[in-house]
PDB file of N, CA and C in Angstrom:
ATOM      1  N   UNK A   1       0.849  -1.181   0.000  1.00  0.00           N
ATOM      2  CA  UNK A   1       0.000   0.000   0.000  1.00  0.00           C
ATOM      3  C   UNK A   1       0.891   1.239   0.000  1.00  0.00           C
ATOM      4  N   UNK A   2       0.594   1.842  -1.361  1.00  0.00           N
ATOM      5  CA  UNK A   2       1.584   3.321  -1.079  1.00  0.00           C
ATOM      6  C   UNK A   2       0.516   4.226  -0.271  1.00  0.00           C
ATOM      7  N   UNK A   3       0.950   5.331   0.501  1.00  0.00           N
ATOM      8  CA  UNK A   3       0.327   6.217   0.959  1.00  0.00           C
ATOM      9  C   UNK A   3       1.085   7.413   0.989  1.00  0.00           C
ATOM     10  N   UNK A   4       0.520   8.367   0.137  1.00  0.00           N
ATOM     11  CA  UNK A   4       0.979   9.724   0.185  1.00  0.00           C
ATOM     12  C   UNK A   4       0.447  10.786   1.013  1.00  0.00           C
ATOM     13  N   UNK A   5       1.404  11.378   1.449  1.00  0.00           N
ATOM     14  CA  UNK A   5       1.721  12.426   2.465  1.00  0.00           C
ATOM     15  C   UNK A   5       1.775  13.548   1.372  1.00  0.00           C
ATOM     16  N   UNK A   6       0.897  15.257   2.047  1.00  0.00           N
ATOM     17  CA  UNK A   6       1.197  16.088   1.546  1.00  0.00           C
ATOM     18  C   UNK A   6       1.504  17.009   2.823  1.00  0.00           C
ATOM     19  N   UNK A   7       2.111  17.735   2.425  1.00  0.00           N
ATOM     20  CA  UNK A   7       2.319  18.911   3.582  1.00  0.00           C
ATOM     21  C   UNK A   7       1.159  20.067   4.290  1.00  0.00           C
ATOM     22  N   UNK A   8       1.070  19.925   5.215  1.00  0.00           N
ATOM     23  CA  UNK A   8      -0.414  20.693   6.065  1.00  0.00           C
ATOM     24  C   UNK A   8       0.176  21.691   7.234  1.00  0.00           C
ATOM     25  N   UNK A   9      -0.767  23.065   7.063  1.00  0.00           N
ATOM     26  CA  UNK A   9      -0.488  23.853   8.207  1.00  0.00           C
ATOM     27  C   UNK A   9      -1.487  23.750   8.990  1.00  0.00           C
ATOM     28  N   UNK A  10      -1.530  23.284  10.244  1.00  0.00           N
ATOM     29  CA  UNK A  10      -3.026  23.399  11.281  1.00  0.00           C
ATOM     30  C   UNK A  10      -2.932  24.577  12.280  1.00  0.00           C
ATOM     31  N   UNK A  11      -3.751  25.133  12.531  1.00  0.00           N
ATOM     32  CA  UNK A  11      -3.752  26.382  13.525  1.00  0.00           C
ATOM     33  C   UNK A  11      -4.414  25.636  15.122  1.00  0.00           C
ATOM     34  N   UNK A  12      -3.823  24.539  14.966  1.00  0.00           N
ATOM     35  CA  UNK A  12      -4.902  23.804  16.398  1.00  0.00           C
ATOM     36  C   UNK A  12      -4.057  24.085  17.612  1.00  0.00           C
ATOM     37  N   UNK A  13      -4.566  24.282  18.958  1.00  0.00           N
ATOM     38  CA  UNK A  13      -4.313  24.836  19.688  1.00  0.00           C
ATOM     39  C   UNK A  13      -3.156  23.844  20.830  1.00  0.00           C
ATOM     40  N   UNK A  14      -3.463  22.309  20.377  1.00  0.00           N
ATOM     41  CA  UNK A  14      -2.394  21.546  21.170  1.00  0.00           C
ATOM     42  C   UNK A  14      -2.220  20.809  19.388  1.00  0.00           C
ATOM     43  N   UNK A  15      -0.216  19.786  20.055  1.00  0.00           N
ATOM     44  CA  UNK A  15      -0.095  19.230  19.062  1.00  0.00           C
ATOM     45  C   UNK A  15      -1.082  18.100  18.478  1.00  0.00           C
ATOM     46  N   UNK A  16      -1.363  18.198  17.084  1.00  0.00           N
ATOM     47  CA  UNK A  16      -2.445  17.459  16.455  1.00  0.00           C
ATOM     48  C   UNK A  16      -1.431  15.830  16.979  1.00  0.00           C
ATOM     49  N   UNK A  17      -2.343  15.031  16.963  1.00  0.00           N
ATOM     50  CA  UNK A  17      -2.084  13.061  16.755  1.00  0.00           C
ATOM     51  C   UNK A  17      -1.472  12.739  15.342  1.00  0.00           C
ATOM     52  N   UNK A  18      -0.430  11.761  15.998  1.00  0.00           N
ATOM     53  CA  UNK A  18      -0.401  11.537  14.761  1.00  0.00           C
ATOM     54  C   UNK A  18      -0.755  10.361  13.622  1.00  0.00           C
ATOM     55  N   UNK A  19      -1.694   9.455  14.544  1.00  0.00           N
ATOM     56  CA  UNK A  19      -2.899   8.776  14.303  1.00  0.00           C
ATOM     57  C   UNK A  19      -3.944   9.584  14.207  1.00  0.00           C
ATOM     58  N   UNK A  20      -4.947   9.934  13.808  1.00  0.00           N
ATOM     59  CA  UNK A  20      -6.430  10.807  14.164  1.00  0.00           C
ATOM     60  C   UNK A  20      -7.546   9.692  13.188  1.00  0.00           C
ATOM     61  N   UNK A  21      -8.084   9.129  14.630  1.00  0.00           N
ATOM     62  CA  UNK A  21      -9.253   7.823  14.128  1.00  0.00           C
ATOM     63  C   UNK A  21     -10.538   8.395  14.243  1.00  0.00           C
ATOM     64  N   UNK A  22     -10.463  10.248  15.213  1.00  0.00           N
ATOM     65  CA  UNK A  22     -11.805  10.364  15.859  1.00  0.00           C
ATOM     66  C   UNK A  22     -12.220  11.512  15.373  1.00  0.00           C
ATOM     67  N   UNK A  23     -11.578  12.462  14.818  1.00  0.00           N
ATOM     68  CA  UNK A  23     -12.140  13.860  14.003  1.00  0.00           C
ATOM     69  C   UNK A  23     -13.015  13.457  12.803  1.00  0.00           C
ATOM     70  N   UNK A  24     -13.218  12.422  12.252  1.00  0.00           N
ATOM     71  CA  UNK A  24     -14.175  12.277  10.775  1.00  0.00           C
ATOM     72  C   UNK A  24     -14.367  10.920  11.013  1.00  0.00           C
ATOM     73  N   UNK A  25     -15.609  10.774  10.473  1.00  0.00           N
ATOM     74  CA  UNK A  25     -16.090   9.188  10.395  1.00  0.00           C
ATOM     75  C   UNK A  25     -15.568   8.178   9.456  1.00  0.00           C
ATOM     76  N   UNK A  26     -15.230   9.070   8.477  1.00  0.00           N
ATOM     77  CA  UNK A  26     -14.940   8.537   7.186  1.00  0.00           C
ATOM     78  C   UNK A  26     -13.100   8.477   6.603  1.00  0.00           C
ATOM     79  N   UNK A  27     -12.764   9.655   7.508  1.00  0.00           N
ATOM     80  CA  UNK A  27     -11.050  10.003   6.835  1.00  0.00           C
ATOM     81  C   UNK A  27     -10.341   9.087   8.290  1.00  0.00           C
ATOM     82  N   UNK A  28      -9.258   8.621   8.408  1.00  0.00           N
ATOM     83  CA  UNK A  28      -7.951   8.210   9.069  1.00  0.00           C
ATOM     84  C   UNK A  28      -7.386   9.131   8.746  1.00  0.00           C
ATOM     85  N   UNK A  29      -6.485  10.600   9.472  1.00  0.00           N
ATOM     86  CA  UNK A  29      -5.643  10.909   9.347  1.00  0.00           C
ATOM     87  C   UNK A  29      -4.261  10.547   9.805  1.00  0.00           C
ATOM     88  N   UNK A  30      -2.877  10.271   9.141  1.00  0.00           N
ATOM     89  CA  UNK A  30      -1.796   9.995   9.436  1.00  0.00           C
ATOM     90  C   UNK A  30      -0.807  11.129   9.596  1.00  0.00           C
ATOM     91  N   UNK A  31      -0.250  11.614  10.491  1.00  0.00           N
ATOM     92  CA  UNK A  31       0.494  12.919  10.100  1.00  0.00           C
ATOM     93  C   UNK A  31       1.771  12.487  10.634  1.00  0.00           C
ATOM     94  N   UNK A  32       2.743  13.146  10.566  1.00  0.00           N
ATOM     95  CA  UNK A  32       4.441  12.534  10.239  1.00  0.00           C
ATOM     96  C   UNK A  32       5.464  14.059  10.665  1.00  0.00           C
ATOM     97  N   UNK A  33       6.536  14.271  10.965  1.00  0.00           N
ATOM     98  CA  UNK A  33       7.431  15.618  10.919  1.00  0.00           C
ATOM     99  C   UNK A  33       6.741  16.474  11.453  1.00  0.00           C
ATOM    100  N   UNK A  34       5.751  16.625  12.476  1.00  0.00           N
ATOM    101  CA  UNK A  34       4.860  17.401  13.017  1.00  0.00           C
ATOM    102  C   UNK A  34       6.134  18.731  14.140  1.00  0.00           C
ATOM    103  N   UNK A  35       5.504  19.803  13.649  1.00  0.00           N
ATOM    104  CA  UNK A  35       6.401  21.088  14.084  1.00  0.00           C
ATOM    105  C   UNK A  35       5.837  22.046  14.132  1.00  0.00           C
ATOM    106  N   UNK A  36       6.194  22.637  15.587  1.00  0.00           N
ATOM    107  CA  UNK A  36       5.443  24.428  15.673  1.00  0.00           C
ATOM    108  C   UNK A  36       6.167  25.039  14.869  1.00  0.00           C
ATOM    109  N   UNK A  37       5.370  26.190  14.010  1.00  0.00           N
ATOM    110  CA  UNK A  37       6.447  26.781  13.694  1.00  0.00           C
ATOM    111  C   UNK A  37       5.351  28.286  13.503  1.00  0.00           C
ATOM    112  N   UNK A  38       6.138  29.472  12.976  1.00  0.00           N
ATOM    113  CA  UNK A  38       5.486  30.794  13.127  1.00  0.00           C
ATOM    114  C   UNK A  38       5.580  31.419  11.630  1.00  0.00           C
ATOM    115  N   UNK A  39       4.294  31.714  11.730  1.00  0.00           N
ATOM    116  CA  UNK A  39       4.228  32.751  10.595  1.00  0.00           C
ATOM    117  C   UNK A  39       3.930  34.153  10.473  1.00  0.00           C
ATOM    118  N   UNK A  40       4.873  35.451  10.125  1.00  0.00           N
ATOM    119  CA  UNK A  40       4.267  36.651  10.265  1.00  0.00           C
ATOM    120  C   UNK A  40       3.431  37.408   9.118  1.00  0.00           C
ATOM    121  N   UNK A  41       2.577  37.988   9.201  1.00  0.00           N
ATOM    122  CA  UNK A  41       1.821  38.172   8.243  1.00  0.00           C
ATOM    123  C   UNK A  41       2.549  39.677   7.522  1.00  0.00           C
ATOM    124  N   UNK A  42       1.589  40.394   6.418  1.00  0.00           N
ATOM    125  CA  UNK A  42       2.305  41.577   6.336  1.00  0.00           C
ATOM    126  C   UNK A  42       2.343  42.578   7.194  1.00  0.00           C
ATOM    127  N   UNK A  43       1.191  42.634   8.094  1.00  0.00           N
ATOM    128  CA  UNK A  43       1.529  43.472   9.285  1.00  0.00           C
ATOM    129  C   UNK A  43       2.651  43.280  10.446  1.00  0.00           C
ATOM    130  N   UNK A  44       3.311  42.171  10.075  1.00  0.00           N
ATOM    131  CA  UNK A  44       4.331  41.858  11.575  1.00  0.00           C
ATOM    132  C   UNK A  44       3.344  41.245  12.706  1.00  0.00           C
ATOM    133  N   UNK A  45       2.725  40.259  12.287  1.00  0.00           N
ATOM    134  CA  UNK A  45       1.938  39.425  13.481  1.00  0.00           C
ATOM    135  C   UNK A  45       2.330  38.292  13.247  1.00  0.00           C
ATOM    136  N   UNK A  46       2.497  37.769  14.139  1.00  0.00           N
ATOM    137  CA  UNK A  46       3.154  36.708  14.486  1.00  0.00           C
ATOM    138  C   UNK A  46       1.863  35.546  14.375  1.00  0.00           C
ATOM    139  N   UNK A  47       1.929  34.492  13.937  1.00  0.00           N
ATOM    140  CA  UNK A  47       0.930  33.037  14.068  1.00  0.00           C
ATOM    141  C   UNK A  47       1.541  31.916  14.247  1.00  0.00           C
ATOM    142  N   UNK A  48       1.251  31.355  15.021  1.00  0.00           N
ATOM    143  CA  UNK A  48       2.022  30.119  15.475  1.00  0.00           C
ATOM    144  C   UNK A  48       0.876  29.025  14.732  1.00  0.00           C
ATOM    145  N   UNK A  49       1.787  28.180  14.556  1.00  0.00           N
ATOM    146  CA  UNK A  49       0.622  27.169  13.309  1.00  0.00           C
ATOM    147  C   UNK A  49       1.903  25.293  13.842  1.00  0.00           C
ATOM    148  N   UNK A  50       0.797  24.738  13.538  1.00  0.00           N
ATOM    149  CA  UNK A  50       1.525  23.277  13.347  1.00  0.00           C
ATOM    150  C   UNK A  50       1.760  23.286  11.583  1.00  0.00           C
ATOM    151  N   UNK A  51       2.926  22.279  11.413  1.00  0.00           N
ATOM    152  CA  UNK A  51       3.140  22.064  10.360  1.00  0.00           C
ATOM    153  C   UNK A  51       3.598  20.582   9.921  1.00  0.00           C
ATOM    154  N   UNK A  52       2.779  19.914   9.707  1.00  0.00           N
ATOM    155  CA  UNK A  52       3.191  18.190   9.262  1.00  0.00           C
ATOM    156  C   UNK A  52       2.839  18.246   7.785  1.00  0.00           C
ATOM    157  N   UNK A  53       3.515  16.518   7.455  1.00  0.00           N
ATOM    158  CA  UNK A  53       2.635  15.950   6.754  1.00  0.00           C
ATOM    159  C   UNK A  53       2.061  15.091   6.674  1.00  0.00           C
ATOM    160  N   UNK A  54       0.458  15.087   6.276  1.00  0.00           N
ATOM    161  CA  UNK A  54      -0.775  14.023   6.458  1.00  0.00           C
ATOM    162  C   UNK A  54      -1.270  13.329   5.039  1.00  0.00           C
ATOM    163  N   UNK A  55      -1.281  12.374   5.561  1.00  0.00           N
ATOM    164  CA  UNK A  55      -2.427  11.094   4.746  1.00  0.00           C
ATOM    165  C   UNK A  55      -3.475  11.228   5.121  1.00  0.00           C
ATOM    166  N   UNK A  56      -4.223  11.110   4.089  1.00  0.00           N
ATOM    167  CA  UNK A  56      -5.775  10.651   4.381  1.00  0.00           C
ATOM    168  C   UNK A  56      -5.788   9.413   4.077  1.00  0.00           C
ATOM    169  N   UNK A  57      -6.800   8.592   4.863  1.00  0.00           N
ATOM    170  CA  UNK A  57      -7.475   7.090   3.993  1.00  0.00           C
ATOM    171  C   UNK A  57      -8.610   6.725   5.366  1.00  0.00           C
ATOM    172  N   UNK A  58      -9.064   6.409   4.446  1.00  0.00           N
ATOM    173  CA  UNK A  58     -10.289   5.567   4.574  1.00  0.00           C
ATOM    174  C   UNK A  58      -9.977   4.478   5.724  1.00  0.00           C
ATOM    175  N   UNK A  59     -11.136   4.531   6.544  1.00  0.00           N
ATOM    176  CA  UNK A  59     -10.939   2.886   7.719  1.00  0.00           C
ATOM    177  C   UNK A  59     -10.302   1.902   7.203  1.00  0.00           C
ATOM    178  N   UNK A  60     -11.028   1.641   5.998  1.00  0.00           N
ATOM    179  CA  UNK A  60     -10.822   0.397   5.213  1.00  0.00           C
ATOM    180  C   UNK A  60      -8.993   0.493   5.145  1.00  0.00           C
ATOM    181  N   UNK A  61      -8.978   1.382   4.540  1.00  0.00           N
ATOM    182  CA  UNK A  61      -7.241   1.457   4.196  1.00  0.00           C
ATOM    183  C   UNK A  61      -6.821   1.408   5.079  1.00  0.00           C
ATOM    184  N   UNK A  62      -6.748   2.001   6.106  1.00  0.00           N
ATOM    185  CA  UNK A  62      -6.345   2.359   7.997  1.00  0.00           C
ATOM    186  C   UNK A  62      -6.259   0.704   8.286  1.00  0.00           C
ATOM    187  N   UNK A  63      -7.380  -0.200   8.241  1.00  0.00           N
ATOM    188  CA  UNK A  63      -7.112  -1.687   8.590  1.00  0.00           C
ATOM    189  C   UNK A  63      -5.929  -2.295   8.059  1.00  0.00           C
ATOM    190  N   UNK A  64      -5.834  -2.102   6.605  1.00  0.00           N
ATOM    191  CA  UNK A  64      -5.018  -2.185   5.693  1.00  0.00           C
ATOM    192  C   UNK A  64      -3.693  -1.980   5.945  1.00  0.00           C
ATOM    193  N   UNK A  65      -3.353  -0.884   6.350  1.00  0.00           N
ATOM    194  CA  UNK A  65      -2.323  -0.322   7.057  1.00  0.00           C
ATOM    195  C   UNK A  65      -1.148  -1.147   7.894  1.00  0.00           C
ATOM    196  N   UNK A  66      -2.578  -0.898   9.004  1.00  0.00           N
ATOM    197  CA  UNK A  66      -2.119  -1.614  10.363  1.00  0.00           C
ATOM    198  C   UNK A  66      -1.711  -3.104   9.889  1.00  0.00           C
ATOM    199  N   UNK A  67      -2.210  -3.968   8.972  1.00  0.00           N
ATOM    200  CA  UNK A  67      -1.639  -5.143   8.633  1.00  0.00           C
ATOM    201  C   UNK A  67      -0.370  -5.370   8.188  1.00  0.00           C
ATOM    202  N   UNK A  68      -0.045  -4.257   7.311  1.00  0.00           N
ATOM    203  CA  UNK A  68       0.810  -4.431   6.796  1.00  0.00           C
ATOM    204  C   UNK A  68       1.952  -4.197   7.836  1.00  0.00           C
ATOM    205  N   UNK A  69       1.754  -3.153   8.326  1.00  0.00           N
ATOM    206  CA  UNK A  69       2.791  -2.665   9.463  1.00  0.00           C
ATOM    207  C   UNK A  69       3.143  -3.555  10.245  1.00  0.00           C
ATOM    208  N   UNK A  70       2.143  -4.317  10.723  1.00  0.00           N
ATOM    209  CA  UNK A  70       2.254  -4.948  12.013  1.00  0.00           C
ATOM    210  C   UNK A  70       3.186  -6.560  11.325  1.00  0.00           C
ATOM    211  N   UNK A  71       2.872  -6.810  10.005  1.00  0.00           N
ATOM    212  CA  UNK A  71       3.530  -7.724   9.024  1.00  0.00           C
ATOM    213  C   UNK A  71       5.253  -7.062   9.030  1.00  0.00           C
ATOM    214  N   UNK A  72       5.566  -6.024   8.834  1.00  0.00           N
ATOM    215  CA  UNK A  72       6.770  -5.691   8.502  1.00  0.00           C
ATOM    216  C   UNK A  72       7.329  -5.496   9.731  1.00  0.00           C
ATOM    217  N   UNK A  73       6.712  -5.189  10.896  1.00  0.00           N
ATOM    218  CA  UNK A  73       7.343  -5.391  12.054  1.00  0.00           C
ATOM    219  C   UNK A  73       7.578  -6.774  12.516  1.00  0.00           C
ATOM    220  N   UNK A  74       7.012  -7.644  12.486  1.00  0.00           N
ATOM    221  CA  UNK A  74       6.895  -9.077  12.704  1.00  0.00           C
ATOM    222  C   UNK A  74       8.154  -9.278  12.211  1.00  0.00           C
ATOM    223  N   UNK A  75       8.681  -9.275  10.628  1.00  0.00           N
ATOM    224  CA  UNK A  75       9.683  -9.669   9.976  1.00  0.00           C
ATOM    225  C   UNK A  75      10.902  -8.655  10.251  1.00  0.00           C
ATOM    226  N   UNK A  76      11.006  -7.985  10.690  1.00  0.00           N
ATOM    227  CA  UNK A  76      11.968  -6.963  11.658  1.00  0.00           C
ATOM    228  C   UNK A  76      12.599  -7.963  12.777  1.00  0.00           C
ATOM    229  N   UNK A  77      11.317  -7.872  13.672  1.00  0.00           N
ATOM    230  CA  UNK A  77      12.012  -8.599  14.831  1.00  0.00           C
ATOM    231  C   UNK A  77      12.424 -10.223  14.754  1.00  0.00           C
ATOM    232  N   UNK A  78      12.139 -10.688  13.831  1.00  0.00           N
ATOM    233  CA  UNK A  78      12.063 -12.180  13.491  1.00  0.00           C
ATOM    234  C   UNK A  78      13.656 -12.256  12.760  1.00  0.00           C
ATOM    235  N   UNK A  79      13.885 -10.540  11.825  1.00  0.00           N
ATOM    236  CA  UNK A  79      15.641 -10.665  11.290  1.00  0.00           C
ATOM    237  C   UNK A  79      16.660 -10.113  12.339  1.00  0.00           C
ATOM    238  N   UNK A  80      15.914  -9.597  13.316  1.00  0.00           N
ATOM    239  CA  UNK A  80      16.712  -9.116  14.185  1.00  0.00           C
ATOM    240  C   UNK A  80      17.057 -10.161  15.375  1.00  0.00           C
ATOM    241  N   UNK A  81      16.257 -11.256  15.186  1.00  0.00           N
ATOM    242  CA  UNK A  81      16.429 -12.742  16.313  1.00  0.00           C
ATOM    243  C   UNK A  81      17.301 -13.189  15.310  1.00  0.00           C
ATOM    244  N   UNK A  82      17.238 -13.772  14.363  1.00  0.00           N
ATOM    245  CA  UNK A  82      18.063 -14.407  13.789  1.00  0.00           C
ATOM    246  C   UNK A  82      19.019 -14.032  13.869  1.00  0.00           C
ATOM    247  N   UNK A  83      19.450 -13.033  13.546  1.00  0.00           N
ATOM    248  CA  UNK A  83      20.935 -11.642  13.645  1.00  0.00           C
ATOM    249  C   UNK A  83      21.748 -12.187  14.940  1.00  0.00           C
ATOM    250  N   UNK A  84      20.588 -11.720  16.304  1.00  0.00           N
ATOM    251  CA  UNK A  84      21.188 -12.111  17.522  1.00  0.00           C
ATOM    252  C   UNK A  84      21.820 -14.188  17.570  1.00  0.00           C
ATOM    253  N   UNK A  85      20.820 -15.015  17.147  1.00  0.00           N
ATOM    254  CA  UNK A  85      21.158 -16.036  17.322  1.00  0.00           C
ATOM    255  C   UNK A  85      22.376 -16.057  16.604  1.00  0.00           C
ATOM    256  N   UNK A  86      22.863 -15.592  15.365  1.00  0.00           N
ATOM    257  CA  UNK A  86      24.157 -16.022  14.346  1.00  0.00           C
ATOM    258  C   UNK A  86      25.246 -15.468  15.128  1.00  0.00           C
ATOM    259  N   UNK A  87      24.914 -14.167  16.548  1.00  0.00           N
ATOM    260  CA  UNK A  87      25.594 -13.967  16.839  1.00  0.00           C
ATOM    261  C   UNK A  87      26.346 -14.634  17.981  1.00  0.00           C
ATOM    262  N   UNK A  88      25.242 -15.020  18.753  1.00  0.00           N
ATOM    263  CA  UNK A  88      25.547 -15.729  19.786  1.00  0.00           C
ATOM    264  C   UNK A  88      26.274 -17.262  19.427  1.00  0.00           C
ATOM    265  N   UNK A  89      26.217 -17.849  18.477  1.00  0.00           N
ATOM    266  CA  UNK A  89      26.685 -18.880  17.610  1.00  0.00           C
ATOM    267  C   UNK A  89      28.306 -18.355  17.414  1.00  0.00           C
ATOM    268  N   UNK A  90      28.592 -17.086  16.581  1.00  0.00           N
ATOM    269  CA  UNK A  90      30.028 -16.882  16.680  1.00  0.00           C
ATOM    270  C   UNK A  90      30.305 -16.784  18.045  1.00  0.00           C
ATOM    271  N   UNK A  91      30.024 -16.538  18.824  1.00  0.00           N
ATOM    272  CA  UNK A  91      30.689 -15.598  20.196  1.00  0.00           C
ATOM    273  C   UNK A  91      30.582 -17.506  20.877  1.00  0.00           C
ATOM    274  N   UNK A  92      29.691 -18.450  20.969  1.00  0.00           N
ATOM    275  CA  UNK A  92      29.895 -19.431  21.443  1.00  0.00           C
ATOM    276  C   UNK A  92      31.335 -20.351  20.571  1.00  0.00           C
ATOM    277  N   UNK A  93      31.523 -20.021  19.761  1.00  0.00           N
ATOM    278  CA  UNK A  93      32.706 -20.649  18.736  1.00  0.00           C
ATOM    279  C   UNK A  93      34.154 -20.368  18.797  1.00  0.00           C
ATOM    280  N   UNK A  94      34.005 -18.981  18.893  1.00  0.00           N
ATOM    281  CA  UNK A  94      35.177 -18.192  19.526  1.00  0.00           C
ATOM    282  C   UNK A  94      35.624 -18.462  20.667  1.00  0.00           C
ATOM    283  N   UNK A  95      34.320 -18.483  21.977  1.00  0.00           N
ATOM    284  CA  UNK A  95      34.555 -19.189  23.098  1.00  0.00           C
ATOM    285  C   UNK A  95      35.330 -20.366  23.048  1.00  0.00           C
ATOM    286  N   UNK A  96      34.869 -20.892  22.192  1.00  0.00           N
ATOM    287  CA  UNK A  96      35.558 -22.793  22.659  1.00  0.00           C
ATOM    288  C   UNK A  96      36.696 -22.888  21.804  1.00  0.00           C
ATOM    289  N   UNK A  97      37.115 -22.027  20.590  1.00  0.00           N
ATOM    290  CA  UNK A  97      37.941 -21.879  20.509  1.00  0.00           C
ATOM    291  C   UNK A  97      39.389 -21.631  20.839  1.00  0.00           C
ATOM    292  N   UNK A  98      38.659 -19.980  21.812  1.00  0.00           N
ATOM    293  CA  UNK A  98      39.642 -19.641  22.839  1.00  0.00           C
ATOM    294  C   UNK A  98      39.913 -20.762  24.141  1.00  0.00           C
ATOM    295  N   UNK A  99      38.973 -21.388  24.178  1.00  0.00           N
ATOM    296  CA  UNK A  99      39.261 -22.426  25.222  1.00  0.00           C
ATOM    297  C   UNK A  99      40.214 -23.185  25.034  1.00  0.00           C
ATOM    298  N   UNK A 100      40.310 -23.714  23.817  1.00  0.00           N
ATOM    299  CA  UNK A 100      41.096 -24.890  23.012  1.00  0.00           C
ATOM    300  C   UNK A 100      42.342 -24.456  23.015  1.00  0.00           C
ATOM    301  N   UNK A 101      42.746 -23.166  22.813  1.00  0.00           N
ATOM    302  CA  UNK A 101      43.697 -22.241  23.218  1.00  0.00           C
ATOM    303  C   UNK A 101      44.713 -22.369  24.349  1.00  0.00           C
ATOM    304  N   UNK A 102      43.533 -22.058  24.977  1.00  0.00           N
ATOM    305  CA  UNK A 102      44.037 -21.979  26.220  1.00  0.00           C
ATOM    306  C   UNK A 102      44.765 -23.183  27.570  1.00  0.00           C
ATOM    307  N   UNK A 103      44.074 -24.213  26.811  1.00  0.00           N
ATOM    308  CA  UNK A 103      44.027 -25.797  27.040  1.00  0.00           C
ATOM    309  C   UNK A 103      45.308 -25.995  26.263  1.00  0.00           C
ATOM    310  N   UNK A 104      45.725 -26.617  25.338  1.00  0.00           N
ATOM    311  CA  UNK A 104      46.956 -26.280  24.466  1.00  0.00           C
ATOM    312  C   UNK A 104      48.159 -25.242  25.535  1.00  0.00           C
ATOM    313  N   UNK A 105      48.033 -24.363  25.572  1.00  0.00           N
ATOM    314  CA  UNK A 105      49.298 -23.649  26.144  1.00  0.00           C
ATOM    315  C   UNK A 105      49.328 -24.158  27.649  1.00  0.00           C
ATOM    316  N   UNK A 106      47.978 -24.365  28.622  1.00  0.00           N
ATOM    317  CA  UNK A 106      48.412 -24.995  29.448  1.00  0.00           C
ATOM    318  C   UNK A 106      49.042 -26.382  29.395  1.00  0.00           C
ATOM    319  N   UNK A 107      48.687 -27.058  28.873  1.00  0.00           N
ATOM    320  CA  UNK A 107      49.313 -28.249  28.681  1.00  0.00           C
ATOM    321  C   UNK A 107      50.951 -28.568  27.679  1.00  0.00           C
ATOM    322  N   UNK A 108      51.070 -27.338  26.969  1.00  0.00           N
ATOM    323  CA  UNK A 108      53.160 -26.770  26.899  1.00  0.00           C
ATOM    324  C   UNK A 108      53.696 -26.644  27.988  1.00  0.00           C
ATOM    325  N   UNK A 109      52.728 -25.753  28.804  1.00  0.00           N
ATOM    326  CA  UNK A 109      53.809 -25.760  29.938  1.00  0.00           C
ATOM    327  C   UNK A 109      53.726 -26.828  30.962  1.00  0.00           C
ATOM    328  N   UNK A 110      52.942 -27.214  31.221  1.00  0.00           N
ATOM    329  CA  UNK A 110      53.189 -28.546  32.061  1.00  0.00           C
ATOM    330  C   UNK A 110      54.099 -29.365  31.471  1.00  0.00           C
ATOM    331  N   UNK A 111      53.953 -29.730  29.864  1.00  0.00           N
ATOM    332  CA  UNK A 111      55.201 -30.259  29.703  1.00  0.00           C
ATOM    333  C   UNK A 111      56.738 -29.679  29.533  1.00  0.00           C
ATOM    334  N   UNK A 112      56.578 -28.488  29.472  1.00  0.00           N
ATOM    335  CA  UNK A 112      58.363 -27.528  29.651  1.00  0.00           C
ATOM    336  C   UNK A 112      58.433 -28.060  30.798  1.00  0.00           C
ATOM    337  N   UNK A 113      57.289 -27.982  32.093  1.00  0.00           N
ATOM    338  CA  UNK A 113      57.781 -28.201  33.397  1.00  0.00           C
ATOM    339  C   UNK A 113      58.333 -29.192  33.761  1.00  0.00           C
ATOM    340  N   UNK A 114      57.246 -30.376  33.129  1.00  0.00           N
ATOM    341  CA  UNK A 114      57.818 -31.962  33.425  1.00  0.00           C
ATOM    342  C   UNK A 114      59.584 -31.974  32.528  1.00  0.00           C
ATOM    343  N   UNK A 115      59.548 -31.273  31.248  1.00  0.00           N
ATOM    344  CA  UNK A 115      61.190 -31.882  30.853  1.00  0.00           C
ATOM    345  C   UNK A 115      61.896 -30.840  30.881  1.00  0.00           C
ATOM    346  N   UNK A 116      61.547 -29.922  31.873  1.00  0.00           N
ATOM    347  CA  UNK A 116      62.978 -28.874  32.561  1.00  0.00           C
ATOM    348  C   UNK A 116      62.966 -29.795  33.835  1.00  0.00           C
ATOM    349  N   UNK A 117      62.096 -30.352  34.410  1.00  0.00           N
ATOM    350  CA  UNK A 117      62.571 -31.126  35.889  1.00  0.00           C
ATOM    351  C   UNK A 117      63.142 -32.441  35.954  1.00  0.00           C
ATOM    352  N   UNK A 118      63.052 -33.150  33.927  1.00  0.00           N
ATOM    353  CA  UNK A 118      64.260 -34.087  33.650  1.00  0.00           C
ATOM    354  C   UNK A 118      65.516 -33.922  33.974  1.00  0.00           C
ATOM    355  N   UNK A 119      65.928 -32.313  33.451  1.00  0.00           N
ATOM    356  CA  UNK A 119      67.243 -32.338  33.112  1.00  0.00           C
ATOM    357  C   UNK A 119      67.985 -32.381  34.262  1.00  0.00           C
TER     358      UNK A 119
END
């Protein structure tokens, strides 16, 4: 689902949602980059205005939406487990690696020890 965003000035008195399920029966508004910002007119008056940008769509689309989203988040956290497991897989490998390591040099020197206490 593409959904286009156009740019909107609102004069509303707190920051607008940036879900809005409850102002129209019929529109879902989506709004995005939401910012006070001021405008002076030609007299030098100052207006403070919100400034985003909003989607419209329909419930129907709004359901639509949320599926998809909630689909692309699913597969987010599902590449981001996998990510962690491949990681924890190297870091367990490395471990026993370094173990193997470490096992190996102890066991040189036990034997330097045993055939320096030949000589």
């Amino acid at each position: 689902m593409k959904i286009e965003y156009r740019v909107v000035k609102g004069s509303q008195a707190t920051r607008p949602a940036e879900i809005d399920t409850t102002s129209s029966p019929s529109t879902v508004y989506l709004r995005k980059d939401i910012k006070r910002i001021t405008e002076v007119d030609e007299q030098g008056e100052e207006t403070y205005l919100w400034q985003y940008e909003e989607a419209e769509l329909t419930p129907e689309e709004y359901k639509l939406y949320l599926a998809e989203t909630e689909n692309m988040t699913t597969q987010l956290l599902m590449q981001q487990i996998n990510d962690l497991a491949a990681t924890q897989e190297m870091t367990d490998v490395t471990a026993e690696i370094y173990h193997e390591e470490q096992m190996q040099l102890l066991n040189d020197i036990q034997a330097d020890i045993i055939l320096g206490g030949e000589n």
